[in-house]
N, C-alpha and C. Protein backbone atom coordinates (compact mmCIF):
# COMPACT_ATOMS: atom_id res chain seq x y z
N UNK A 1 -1.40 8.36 -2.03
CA UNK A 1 -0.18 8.36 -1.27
C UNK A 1 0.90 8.98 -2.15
N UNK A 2 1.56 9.83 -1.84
CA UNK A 2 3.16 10.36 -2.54
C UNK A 2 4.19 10.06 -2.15
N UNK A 3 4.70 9.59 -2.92
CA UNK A 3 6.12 8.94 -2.64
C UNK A 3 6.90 10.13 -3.42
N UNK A 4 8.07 10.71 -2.34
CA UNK A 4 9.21 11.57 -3.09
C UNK A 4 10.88 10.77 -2.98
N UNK A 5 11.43 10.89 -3.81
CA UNK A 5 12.61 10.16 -3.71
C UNK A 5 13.97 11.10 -3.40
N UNK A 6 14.00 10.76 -1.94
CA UNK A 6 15.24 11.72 -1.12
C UNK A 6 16.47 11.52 -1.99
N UNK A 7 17.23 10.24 -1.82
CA UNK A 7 18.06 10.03 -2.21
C UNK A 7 18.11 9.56 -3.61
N UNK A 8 18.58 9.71 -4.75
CA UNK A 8 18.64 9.06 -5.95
C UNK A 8 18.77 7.62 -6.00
N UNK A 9 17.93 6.48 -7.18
CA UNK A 9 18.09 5.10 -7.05
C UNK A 9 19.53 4.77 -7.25
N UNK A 10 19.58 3.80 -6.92
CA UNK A 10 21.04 3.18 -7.68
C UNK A 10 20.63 2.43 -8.45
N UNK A 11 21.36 2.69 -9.72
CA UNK A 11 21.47 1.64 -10.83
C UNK A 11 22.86 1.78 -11.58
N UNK A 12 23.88 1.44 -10.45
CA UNK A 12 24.79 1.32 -10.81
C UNK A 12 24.71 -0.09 -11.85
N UNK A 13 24.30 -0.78 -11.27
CA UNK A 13 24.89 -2.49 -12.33
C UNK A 13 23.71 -1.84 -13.75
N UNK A 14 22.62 -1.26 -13.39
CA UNK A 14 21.86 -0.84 -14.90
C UNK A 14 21.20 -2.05 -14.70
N UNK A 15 20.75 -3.33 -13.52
CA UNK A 15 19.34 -3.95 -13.38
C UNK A 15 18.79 -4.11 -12.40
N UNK A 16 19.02 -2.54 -12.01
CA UNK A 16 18.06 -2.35 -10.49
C UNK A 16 16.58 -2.03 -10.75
N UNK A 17 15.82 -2.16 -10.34
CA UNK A 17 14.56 -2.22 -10.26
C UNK A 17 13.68 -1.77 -8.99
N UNK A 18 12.70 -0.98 -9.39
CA UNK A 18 12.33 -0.73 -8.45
C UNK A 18 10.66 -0.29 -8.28
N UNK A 19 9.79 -1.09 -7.45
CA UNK A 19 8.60 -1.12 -7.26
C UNK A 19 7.68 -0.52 -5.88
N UNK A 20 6.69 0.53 -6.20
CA UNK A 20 6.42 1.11 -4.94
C UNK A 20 4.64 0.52 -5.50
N UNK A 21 4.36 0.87 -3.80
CA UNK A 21 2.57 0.07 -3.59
C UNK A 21 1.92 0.67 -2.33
N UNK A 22 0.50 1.00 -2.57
CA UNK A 22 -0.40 0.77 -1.37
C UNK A 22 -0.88 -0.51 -0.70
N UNK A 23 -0.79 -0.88 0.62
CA UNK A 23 -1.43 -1.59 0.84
C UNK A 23 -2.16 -1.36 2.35
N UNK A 24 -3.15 -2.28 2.19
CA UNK A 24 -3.81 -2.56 3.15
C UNK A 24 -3.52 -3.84 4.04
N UNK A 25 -3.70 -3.69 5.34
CA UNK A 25 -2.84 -4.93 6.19
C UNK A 25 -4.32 -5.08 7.41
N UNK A 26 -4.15 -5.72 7.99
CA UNK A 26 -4.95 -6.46 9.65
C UNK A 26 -3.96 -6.26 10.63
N UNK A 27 -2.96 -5.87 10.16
CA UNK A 27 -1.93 -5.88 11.16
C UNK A 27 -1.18 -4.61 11.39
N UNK A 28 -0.74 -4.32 11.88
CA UNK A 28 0.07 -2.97 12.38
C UNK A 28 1.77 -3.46 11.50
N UNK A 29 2.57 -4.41 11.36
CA UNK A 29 3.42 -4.57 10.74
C UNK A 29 3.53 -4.15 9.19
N UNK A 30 2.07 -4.18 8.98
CA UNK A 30 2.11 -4.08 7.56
C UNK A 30 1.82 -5.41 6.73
N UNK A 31 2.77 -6.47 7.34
CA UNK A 31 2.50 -7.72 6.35
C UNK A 31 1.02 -8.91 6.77
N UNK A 32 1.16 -8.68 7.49
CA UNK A 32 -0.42 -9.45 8.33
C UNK A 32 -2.07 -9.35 7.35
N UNK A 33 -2.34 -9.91 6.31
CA UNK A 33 -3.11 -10.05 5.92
C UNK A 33 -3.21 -8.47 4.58
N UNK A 34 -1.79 -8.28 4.25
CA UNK A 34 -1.46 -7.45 3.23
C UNK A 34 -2.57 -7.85 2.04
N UNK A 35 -2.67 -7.06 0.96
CA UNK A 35 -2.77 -6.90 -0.12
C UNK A 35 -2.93 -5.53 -1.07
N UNK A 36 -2.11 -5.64 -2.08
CA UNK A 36 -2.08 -4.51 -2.85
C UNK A 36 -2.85 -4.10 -3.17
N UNK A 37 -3.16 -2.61 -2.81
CA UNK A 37 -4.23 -2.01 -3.63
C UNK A 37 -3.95 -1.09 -5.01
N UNK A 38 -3.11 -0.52 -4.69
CA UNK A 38 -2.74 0.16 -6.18
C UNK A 38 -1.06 -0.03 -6.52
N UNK A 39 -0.45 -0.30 -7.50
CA UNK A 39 1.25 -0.19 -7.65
C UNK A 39 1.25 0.15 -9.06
N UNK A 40 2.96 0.41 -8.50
CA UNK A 40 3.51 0.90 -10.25
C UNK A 40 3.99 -0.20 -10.65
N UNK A 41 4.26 -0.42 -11.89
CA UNK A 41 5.11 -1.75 -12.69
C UNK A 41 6.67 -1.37 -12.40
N UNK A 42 7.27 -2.11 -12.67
CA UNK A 42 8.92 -2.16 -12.35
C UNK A 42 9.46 -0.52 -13.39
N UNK A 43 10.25 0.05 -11.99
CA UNK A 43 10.60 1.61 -12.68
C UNK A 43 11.94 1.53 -12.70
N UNK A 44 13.01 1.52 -13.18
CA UNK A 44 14.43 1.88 -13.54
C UNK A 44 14.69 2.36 -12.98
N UNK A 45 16.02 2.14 -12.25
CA UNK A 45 16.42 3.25 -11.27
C UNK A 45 17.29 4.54 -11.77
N UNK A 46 17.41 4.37 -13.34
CA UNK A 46 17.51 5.61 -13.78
C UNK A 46 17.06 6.64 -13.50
N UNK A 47 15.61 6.52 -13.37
CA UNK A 47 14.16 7.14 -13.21
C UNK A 47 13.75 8.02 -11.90
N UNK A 48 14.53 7.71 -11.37
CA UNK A 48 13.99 7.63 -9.49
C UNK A 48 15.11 8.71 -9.04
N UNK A 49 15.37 10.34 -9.60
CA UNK A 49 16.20 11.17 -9.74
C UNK A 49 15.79 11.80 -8.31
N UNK A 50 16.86 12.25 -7.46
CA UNK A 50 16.54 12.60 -6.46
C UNK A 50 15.19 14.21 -6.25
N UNK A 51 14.14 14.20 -5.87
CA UNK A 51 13.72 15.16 -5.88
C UNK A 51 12.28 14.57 -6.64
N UNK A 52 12.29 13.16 -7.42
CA UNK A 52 11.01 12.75 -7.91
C UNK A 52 10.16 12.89 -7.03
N UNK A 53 8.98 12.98 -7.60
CA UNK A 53 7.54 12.63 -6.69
C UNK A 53 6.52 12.33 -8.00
N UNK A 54 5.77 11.66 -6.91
CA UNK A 54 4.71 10.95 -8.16
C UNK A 54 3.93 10.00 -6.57
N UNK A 55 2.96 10.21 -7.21
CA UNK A 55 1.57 10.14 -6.00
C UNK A 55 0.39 8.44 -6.73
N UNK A 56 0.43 7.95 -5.97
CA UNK A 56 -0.42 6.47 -6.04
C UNK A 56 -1.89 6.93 -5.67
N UNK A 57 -3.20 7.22 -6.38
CA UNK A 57 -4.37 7.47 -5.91
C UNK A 57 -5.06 5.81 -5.37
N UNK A 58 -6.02 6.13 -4.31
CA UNK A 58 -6.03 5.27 -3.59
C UNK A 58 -7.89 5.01 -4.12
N UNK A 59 -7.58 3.96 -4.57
CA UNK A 59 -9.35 3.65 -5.11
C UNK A 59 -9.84 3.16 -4.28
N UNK A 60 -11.33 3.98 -3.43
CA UNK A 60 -11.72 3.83 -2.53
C UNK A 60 -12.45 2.48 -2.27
N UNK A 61 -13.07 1.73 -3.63
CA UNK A 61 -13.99 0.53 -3.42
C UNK A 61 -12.44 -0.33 -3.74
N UNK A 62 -11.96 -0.23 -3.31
CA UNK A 62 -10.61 -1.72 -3.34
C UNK A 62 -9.99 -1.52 -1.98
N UNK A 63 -10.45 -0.84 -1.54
CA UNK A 63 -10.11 -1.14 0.21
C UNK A 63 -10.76 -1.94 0.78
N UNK A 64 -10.14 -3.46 1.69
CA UNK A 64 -11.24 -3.95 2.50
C UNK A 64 -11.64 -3.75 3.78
N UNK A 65 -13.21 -3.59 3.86
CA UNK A 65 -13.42 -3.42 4.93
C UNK A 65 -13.11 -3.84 6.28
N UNK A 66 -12.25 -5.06 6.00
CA UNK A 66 -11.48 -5.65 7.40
C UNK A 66 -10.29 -4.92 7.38
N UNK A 67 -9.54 -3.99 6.41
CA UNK A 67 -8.30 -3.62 6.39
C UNK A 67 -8.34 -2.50 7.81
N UNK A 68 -7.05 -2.61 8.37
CA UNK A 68 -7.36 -1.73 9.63
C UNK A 68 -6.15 -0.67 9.66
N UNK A 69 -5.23 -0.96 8.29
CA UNK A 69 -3.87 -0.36 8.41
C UNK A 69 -3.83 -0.23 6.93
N UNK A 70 -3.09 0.92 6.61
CA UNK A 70 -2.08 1.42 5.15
C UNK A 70 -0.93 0.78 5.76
N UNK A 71 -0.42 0.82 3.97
CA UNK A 71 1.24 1.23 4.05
C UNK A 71 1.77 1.01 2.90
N UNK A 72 2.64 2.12 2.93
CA UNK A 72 3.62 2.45 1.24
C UNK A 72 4.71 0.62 1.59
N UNK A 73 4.66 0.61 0.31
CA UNK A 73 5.43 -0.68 0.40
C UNK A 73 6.69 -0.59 -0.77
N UNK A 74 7.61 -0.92 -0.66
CA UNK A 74 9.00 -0.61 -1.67
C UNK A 74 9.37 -1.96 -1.81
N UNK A 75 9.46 -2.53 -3.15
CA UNK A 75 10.17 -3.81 -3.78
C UNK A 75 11.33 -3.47 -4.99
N UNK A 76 12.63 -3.79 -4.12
CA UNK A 76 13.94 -3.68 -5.12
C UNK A 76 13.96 -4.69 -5.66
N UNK A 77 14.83 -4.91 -6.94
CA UNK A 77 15.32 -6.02 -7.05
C UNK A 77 16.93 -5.53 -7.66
N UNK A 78 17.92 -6.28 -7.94
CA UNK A 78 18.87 -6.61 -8.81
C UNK A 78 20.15 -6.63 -8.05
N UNK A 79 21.23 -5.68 -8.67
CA UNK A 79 22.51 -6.27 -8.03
C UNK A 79 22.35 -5.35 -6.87
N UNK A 80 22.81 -4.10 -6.56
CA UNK A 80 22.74 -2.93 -6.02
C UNK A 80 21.63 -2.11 -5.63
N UNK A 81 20.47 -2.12 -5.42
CA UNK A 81 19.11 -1.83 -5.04
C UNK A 81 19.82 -0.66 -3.81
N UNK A 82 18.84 0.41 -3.61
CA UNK A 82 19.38 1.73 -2.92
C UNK A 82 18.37 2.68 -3.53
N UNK A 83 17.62 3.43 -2.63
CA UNK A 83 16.85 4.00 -2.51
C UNK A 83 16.81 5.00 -0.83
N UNK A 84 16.63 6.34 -1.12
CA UNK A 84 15.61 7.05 -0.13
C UNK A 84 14.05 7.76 -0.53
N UNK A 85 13.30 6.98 0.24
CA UNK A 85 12.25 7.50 -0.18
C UNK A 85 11.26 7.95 1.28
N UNK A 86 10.58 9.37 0.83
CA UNK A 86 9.38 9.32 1.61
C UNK A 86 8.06 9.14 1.18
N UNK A 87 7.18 9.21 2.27
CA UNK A 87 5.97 8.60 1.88
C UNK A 87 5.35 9.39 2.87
N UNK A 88 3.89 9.82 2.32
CA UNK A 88 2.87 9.92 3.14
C UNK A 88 1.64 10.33 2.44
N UNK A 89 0.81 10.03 3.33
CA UNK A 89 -1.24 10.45 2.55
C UNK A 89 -1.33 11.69 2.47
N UNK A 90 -1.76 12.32 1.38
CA UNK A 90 -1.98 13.48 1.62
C UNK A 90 -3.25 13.53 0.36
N UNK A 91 -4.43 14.39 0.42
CA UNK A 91 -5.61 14.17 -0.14
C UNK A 91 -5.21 14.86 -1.45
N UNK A 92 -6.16 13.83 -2.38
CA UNK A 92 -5.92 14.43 -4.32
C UNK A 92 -5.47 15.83 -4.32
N UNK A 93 -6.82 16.12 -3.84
CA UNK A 93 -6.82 18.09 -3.76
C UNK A 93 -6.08 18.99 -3.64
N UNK A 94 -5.09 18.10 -2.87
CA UNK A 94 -3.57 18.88 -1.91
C UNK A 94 -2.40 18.69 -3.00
N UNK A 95 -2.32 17.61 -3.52
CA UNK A 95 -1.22 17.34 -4.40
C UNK A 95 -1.10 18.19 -5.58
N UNK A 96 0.19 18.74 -5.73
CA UNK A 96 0.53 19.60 -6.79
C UNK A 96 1.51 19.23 -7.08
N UNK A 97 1.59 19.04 -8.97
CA UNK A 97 2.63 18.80 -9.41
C UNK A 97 3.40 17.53 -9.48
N UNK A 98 2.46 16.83 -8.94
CA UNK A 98 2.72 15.17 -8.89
C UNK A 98 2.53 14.49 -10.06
N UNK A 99 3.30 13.24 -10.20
CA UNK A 99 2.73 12.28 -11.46
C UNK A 99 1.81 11.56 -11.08
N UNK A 100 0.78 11.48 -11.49
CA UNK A 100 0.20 10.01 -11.23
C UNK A 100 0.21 8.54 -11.93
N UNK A 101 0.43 7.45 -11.34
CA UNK A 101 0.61 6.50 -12.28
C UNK A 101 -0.38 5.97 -11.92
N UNK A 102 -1.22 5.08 -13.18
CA UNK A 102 -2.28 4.08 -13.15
C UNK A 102 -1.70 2.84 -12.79
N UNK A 103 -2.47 1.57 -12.87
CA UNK A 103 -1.93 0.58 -12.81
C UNK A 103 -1.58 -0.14 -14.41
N UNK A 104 -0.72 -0.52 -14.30
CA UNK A 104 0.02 -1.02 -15.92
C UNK A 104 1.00 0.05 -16.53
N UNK A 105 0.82 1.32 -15.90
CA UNK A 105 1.63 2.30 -16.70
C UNK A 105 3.51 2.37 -16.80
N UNK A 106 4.31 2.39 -17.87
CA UNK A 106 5.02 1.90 -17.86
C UNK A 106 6.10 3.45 -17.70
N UNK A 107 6.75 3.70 -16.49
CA UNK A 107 7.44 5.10 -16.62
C UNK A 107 8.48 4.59 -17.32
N UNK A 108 9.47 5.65 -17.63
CA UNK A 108 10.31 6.11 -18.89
C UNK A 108 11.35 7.06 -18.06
N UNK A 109 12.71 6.92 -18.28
CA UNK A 109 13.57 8.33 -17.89
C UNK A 109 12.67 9.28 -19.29
């Protein structure tokens, strides 16, 4: 999944935070029997410069077979949280120029 960031984060207060994820759901809402399949660790909203992109690979044996739905999932935290972001699937092959993050990897401005 690639996530590009339209609008720049806010980190005005400097402890905004900000967490993006795949998941898999039972439900069409998204939250109905959620669970994460791949995320980044907490990114600075320093970091999140308008025009980023950076792509979540989707590990195929951590999907469950009851899952019937994706979905990019966004967790702010702090004083001021603000974000535009898009999202959508688009296959390894296709992606150019993307970051990829593992799980645990810690981004950096």
């Amino acid at each position: 999944m690639v996530f590009v960031i339209d609008v720049a984060a806010d980190y005005t207060s400097g402890n905004e935070t900000y967490k993006f994820a795949v998941r898999t759901a039972t439900a069409s809402d998204g939250t109905t029997g959620a669970v994460s399949i791949v995320e980044t660790p907490d990114i600075a909203g320093s970091a999140l410069t308008a025009g980023t992109r950076f792509a979540l690979l989707l590990p195929q044996n951590r999907i469950a077979s009851t899952a019937t739905h994706l979905a990019a999932y966004y967790d702010v935290s702090g004083t001021t949280p603000s974000v535009t972001v898009t999202a959508f699937v688009q296959p390894a092959s296709m992606v150019q120029n993307d970051k990829y993050f593992a799980s645990g990897f810690t981004v950096g401005a």
